[in-house]
Structure formats: structure tokens, C-alpha cells
PDB file of N, CA and C in Angstrom:
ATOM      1  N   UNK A   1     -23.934 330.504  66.669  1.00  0.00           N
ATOM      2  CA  UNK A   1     -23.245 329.707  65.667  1.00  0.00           C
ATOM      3  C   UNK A   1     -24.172 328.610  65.152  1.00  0.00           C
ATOM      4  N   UNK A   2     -24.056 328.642  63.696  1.00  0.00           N
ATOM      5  CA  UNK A   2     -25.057 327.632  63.107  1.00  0.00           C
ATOM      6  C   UNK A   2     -24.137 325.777  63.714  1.00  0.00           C
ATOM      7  N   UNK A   3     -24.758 325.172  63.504  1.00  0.00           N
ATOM      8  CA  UNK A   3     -24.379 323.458  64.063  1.00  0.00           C
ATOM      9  C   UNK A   3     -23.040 323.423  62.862  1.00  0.00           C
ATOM     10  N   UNK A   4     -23.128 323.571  61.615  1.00  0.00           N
ATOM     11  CA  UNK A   4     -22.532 323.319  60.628  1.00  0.00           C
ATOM     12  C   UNK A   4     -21.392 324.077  60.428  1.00  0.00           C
ATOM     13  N   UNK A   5     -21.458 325.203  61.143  1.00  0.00           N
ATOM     14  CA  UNK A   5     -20.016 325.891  61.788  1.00  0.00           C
ATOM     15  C   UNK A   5     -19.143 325.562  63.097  1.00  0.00           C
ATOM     16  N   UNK A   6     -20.300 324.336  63.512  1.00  0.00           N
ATOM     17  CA  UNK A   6     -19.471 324.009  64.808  1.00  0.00           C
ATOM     18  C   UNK A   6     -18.543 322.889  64.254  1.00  0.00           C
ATOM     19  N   UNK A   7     -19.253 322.259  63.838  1.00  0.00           N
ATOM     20  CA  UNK A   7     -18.820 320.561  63.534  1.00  0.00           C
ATOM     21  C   UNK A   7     -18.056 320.882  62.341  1.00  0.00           C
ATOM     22  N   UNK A   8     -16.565 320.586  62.867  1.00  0.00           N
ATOM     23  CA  UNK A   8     -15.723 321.242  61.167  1.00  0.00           C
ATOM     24  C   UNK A   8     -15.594 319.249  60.595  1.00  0.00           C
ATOM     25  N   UNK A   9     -15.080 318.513  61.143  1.00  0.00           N
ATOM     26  CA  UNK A   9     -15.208 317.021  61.083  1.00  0.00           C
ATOM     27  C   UNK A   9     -14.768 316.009  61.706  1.00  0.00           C
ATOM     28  N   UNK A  10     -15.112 314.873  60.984  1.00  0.00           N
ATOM     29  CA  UNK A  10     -14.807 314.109  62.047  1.00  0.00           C
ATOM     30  C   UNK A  10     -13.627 313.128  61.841  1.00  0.00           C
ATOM     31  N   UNK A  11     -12.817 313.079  62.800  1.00  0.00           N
ATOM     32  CA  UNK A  11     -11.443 312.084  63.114  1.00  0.00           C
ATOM     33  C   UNK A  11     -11.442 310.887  63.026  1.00  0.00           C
ATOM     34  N   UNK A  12     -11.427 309.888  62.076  1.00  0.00           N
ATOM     35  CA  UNK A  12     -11.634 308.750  61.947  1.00  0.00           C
ATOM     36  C   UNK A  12     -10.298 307.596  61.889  1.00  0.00           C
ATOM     37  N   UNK A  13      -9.497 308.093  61.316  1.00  0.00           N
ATOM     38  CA  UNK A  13      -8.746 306.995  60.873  1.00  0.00           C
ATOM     39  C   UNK A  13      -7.526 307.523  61.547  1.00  0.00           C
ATOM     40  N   UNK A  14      -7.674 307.194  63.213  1.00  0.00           N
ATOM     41  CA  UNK A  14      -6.177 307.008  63.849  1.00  0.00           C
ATOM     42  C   UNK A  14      -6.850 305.938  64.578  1.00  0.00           C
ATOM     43  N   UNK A  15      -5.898 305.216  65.344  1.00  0.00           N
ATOM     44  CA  UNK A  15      -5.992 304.003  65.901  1.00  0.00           C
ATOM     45  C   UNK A  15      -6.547 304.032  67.328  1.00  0.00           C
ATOM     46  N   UNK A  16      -6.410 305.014  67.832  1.00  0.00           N
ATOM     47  CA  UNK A  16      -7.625 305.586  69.141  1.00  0.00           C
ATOM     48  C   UNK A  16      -8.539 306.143  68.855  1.00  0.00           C
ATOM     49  N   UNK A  17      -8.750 306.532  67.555  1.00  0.00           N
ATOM     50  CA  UNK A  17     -10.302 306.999  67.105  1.00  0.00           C
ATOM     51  C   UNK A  17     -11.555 305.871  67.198  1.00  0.00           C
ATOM     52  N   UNK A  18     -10.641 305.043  66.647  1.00  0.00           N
ATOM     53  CA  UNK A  18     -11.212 303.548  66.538  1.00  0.00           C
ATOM     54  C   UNK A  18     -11.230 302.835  67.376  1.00  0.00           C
ATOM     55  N   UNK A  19     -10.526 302.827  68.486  1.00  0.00           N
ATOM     56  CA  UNK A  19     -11.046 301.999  69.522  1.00  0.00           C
ATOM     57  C   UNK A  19     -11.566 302.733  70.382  1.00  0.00           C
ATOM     58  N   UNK A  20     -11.727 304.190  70.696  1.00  0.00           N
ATOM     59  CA  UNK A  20     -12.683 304.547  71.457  1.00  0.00           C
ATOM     60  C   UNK A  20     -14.191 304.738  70.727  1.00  0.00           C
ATOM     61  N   UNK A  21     -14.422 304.193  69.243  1.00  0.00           N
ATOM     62  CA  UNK A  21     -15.342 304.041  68.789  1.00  0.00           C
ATOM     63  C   UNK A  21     -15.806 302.859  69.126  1.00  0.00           C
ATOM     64  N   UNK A  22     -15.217 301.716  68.952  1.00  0.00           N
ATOM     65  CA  UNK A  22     -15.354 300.038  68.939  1.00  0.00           C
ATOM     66  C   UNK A  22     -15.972 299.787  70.649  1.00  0.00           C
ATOM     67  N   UNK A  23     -15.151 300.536  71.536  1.00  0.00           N
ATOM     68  CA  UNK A  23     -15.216 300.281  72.906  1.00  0.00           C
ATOM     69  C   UNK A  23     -15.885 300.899  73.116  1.00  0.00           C
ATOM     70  N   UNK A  24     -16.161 302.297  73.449  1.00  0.00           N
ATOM     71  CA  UNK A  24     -17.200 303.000  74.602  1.00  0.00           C
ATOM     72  C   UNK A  24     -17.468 304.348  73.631  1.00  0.00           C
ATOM     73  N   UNK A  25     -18.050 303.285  72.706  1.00  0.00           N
ATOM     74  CA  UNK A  25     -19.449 304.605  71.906  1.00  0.00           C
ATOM     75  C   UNK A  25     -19.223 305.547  72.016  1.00  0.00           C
ATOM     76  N   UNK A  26     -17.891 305.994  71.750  1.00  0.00           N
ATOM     77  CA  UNK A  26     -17.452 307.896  71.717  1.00  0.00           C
ATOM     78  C   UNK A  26     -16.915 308.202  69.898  1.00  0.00           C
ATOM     79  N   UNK A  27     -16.734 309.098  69.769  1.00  0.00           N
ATOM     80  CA  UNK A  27     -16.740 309.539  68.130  1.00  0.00           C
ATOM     81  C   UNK A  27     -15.934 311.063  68.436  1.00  0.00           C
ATOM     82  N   UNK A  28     -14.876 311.123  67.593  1.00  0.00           N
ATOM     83  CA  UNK A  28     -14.048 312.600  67.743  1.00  0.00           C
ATOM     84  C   UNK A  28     -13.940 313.472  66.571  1.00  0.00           C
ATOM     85  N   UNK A  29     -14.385 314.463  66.992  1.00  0.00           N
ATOM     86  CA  UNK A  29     -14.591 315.741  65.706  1.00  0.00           C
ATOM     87  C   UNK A  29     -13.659 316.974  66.190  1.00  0.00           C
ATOM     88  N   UNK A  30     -13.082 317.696  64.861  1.00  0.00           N
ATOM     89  CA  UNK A  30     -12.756 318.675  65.309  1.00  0.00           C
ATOM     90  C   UNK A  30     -13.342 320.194  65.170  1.00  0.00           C
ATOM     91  N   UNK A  31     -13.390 320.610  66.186  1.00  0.00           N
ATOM     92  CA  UNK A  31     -14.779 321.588  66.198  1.00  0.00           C
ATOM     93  C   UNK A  31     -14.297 323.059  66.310  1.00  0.00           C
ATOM     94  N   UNK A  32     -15.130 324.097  66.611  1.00  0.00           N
ATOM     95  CA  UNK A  32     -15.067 325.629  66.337  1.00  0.00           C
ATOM     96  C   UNK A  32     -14.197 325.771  67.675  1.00  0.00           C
ATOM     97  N   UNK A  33     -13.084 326.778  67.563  1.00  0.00           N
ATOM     98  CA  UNK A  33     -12.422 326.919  68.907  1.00  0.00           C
ATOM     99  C   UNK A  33     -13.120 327.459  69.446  1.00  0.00           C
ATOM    100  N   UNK A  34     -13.945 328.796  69.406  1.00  0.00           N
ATOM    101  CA  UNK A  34     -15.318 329.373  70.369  1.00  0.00           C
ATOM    102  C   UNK A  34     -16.304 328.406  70.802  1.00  0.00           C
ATOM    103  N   UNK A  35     -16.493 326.966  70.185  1.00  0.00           N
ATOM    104  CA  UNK A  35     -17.399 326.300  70.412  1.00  0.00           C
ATOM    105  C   UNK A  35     -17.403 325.699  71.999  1.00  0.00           C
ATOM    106  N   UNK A  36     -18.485 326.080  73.061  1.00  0.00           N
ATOM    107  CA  UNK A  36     -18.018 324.976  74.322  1.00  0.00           C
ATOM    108  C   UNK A  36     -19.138 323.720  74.198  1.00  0.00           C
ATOM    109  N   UNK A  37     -18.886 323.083  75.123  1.00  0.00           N
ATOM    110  CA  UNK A  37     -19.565 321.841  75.349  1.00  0.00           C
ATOM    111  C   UNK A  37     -20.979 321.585  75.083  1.00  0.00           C
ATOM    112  N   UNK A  38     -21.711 322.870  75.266  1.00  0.00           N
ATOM    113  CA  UNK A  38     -23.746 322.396  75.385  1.00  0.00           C
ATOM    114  C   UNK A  38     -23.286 322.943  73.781  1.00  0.00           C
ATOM    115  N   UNK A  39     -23.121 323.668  73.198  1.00  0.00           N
ATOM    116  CA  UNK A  39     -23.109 323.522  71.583  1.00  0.00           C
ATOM    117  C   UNK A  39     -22.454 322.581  70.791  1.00  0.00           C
ATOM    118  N   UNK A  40     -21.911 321.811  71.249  1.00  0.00           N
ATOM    119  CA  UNK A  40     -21.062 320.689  70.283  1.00  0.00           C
ATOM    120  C   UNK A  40     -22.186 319.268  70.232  1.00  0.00           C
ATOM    121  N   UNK A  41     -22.814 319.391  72.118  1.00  0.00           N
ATOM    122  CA  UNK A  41     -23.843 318.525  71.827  1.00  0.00           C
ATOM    123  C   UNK A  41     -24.994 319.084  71.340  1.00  0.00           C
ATOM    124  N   UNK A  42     -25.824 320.125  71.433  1.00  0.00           N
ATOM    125  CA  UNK A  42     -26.449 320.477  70.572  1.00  0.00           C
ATOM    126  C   UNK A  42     -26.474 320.256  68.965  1.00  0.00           C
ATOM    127  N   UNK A  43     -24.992 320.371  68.502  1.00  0.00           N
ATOM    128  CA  UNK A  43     -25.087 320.687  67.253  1.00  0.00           C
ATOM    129  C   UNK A  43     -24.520 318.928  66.870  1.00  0.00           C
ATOM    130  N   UNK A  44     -24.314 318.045  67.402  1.00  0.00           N
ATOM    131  CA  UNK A  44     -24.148 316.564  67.325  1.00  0.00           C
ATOM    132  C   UNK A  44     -25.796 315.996  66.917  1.00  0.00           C
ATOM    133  N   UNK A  45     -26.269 316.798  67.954  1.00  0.00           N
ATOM    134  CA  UNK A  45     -27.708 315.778  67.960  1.00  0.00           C
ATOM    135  C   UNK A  45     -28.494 316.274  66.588  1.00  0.00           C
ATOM    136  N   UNK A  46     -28.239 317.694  66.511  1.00  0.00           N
ATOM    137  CA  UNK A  46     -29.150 317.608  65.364  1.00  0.00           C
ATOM    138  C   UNK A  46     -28.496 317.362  63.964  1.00  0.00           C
ATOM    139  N   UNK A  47     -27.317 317.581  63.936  1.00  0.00           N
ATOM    140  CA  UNK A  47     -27.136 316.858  62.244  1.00  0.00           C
ATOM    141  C   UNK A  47     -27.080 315.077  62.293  1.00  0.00           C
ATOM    142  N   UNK A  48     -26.663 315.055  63.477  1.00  0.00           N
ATOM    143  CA  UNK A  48     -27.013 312.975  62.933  1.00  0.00           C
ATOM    144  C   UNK A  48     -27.619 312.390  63.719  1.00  0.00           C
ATOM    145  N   UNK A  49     -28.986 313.197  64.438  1.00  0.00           N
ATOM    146  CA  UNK A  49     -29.543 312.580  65.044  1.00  0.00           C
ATOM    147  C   UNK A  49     -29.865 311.367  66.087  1.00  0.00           C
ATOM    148  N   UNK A  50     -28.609 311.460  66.833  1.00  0.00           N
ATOM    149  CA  UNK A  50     -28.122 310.670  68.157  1.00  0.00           C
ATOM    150  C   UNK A  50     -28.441 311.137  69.333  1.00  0.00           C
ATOM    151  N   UNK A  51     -28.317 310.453  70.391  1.00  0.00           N
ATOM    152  CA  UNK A  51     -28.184 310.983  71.585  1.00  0.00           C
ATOM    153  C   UNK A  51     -27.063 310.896  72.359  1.00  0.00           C
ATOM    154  N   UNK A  52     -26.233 312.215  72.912  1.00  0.00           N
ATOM    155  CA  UNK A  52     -25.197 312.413  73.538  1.00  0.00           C
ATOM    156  C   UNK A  52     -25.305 312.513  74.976  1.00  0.00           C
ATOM    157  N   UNK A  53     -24.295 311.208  75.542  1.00  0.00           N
ATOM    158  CA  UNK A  53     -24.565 311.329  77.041  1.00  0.00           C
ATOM    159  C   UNK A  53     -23.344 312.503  77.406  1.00  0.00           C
ATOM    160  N   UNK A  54     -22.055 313.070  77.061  1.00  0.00           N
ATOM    161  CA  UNK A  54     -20.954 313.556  77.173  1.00  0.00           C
ATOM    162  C   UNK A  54     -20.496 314.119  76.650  1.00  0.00           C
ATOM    163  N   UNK A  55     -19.657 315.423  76.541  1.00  0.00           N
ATOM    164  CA  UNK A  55     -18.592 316.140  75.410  1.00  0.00           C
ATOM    165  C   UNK A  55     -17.259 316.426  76.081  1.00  0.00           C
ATOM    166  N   UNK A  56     -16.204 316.073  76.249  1.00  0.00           N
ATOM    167  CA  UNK A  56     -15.247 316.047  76.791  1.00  0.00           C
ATOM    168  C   UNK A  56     -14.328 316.826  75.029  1.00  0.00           C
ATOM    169  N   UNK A  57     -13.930 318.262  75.749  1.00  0.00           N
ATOM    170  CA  UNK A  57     -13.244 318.841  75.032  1.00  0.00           C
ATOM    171  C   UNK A  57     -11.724 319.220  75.163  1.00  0.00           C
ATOM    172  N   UNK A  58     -10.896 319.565  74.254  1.00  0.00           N
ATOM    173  CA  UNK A  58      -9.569 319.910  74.488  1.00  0.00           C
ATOM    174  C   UNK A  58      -8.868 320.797  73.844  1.00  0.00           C
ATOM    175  N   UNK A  59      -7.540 321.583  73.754  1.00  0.00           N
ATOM    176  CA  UNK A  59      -7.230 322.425  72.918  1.00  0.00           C
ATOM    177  C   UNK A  59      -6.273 321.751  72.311  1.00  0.00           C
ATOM    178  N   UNK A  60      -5.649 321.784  71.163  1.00  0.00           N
ATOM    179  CA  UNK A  60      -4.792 320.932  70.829  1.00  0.00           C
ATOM    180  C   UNK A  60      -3.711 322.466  70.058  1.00  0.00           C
ATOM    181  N   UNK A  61      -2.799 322.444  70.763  1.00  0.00           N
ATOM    182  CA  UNK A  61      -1.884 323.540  70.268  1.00  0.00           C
ATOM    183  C   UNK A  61      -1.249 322.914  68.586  1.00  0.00           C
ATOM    184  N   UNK A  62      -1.229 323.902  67.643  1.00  0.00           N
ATOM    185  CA  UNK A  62      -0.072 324.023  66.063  1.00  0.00           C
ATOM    186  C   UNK A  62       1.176 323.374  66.542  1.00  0.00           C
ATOM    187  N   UNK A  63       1.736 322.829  65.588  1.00  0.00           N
ATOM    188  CA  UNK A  63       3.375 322.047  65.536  1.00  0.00           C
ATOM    189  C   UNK A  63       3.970 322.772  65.021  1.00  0.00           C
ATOM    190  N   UNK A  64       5.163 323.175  65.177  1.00  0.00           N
ATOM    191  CA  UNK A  64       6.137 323.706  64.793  1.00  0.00           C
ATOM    192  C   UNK A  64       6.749 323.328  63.218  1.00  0.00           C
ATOM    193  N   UNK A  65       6.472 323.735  62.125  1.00  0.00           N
ATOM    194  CA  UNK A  65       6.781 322.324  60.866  1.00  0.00           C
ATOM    195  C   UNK A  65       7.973 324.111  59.865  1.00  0.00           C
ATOM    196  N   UNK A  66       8.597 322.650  59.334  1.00  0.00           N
ATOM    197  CA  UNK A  66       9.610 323.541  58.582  1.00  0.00           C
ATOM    198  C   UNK A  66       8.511 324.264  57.618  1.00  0.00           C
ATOM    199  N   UNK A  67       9.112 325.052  56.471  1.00  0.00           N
ATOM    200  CA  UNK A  67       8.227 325.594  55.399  1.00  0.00           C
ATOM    201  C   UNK A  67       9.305 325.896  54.444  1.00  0.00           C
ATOM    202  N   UNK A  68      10.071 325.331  53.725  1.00  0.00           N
ATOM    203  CA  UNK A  68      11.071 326.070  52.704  1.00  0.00           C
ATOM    204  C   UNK A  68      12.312 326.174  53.388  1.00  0.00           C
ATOM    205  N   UNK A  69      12.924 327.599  53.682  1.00  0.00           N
ATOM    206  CA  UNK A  69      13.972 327.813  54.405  1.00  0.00           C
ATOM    207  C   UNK A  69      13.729 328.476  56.128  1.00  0.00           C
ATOM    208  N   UNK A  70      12.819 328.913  56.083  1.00  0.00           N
ATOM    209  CA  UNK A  70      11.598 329.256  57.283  1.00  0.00           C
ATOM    210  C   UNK A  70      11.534 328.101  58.172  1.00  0.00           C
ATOM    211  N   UNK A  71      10.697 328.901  59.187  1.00  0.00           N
ATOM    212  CA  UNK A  71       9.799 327.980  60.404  1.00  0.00           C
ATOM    213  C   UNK A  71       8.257 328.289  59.984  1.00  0.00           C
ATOM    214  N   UNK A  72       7.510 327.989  60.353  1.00  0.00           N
ATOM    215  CA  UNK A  72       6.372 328.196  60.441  1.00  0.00           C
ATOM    216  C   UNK A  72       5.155 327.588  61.485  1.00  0.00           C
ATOM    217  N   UNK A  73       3.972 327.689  61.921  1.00  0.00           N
ATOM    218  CA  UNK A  73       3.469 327.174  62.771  1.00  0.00           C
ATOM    219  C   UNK A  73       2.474 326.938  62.347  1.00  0.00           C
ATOM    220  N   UNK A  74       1.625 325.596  62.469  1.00  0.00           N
ATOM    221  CA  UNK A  74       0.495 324.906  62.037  1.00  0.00           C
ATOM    222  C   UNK A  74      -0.701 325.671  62.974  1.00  0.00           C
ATOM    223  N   UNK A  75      -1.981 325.837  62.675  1.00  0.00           N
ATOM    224  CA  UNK A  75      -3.165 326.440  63.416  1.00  0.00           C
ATOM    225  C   UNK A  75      -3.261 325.805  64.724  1.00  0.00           C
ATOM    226  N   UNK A  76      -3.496 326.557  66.070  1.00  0.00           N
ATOM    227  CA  UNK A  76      -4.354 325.813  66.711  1.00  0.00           C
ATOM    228  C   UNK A  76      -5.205 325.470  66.790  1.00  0.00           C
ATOM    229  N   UNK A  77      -6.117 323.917  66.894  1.00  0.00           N
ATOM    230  CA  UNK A  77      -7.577 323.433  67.176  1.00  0.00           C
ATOM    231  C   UNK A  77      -7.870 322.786  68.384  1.00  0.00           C
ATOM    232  N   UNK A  78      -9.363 322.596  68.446  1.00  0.00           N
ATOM    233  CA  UNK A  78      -9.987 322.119  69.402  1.00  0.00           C
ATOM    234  C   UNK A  78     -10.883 320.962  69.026  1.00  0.00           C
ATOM    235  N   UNK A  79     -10.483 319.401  70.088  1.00  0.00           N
ATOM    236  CA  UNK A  79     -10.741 318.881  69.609  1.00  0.00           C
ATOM    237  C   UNK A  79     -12.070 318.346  70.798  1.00  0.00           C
ATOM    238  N   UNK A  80     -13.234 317.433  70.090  1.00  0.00           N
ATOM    239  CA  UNK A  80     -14.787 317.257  70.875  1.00  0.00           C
ATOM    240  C   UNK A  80     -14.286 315.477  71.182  1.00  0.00           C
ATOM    241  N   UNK A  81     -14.329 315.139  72.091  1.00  0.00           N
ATOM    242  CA  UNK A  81     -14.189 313.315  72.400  1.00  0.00           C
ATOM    243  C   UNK A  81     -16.113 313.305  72.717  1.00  0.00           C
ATOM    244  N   UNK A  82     -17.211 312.498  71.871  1.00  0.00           N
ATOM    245  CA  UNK A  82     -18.037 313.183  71.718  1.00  0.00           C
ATOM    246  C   UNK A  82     -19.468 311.542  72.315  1.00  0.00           C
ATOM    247  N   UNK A  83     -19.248 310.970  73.781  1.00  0.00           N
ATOM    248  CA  UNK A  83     -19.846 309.825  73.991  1.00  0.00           C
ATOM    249  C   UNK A  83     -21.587 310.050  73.867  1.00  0.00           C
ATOM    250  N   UNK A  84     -21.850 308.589  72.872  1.00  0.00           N
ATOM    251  CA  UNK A  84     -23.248 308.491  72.520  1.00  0.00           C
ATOM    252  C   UNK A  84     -23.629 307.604  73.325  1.00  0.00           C
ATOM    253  N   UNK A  85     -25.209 307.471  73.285  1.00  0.00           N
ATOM    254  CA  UNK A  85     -25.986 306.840  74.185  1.00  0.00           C
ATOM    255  C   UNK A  85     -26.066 305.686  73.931  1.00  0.00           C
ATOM    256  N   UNK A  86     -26.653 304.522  74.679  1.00  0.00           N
ATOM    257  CA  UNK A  86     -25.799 303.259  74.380  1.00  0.00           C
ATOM    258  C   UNK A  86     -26.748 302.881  73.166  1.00  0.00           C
ATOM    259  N   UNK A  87     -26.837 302.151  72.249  1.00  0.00           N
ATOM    260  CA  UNK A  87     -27.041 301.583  70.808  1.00  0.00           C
ATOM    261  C   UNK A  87     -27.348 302.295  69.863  1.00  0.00           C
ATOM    262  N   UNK A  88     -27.286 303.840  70.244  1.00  0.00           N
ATOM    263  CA  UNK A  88     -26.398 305.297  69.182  1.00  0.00           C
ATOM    264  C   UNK A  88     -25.250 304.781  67.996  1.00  0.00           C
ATOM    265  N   UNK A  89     -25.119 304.771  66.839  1.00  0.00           N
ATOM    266  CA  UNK A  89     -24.152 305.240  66.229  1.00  0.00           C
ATOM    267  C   UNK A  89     -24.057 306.083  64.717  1.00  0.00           C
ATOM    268  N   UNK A  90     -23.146 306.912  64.613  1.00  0.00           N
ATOM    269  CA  UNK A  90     -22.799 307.605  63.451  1.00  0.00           C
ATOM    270  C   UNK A  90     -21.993 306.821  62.324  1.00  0.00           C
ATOM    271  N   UNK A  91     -22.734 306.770  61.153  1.00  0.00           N
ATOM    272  CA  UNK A  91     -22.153 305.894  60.184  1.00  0.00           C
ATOM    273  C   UNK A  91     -22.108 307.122  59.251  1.00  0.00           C
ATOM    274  N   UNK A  92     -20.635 307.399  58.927  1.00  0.00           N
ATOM    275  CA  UNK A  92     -20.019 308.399  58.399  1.00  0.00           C
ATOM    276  C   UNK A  92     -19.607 307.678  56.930  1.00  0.00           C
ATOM    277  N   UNK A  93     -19.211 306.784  56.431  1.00  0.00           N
ATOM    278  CA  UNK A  93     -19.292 306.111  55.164  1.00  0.00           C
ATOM    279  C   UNK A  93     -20.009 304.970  54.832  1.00  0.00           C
ATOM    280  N   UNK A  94     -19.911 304.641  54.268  1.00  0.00           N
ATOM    281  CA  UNK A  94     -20.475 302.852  53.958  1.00  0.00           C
ATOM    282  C   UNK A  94     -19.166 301.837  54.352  1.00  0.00           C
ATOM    283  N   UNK A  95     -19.683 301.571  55.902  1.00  0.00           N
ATOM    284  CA  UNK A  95     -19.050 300.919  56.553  1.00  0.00           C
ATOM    285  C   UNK A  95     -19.657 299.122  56.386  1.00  0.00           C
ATOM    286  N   UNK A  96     -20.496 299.094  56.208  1.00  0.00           N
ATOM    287  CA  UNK A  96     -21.396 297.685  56.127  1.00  0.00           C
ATOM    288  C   UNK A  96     -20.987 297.052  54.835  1.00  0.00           C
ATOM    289  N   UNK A  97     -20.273 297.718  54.000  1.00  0.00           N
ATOM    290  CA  UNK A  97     -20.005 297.236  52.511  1.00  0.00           C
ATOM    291  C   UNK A  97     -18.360 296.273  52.890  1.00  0.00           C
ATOM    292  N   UNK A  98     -17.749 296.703  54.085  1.00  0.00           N
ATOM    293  CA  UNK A  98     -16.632 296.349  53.738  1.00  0.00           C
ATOM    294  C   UNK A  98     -16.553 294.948  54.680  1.00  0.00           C
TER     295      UNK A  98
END
């Protein structure tokens, strides 16, 4: 698997995204369900060029969501909790502007 098929993106704007960013230099993406652990850091280090001490992965089962008059079921994914080395970080927008 190419890196760019692993790394589908990254989880930013929930309120534990952000403090396990703020606090202990971790960053969460959601990644290839075939993907395991030495490829998520593999494919971390080389598109943004960090160093990964950790990949702590999980499956995150589909929700049950209405659809019309139907049920239907949302995809399952897998999600990467993804800790960098200490004065590592990924700047994913123009964060320094705000």
C-alpha cells in the first residue's frame, strides 16, 4: 500500500483531538482498515516528516442512522491515535495566523 492510501485524514476538530494534541504530542487520522501499525508509522513519517514514538490503533464500528423510510448503516473505520517525538509537530493549516 502506497503511504497516501494509508493516511485517508486527519481528525482535528473534536475536543479530544485537541487536547491529546495540546498535551502529549499525539495527532489522530483515519486510516486504511488493512492498514496495521509499522505502516501507519511508516507512512506518517514520510509524508510529514516527523518522528513517531507510537501508533495505538482501533476499529471504530458504522452507526445505525435513519435514511428516508429505511435503516441504513454508516461504514466501518479504523482509527490511528498517532504519538510524535517530543518537539515533532504536524501543522495541517495555518495555525500561526490565528
Amino acid at each position: 500500500m502506497l503511504a497516501e492510501d494509508i493516511i485517508k485524514r486527519p481528525i482535528l476538530l473534536t475536543e479530544k483531538a485537541s487536547r491529546l494534541r495540546e498535551d502529549h504530542h499525539q495527532v489522530i487520522f483515519e486510516v486504511a482498515l488493512k492498514a496495521n501499525k509499522i505502516q501507519i508509522k511508516d507512512a506518517v513519517e514520510k509524508l510529514f516528516g516527523v518522528g513517531v514514538v507510537a501508533v495505538n490503533t482501533s476499529n471504530v464500528r458504522g452507526k445505525e442512522r435513519r435514511m428516508g423510510r429505511g435503516h441504513g448503516k454508516l461504514q466501518n473505520w479504523k482509527k490511528a491515535v498517532v504519538t510524535l517525538k517530543e518537539g515533532d509537530d504536524i501543522q495541517f493549516y495555518d495555525e500561526e495566523a490565528e
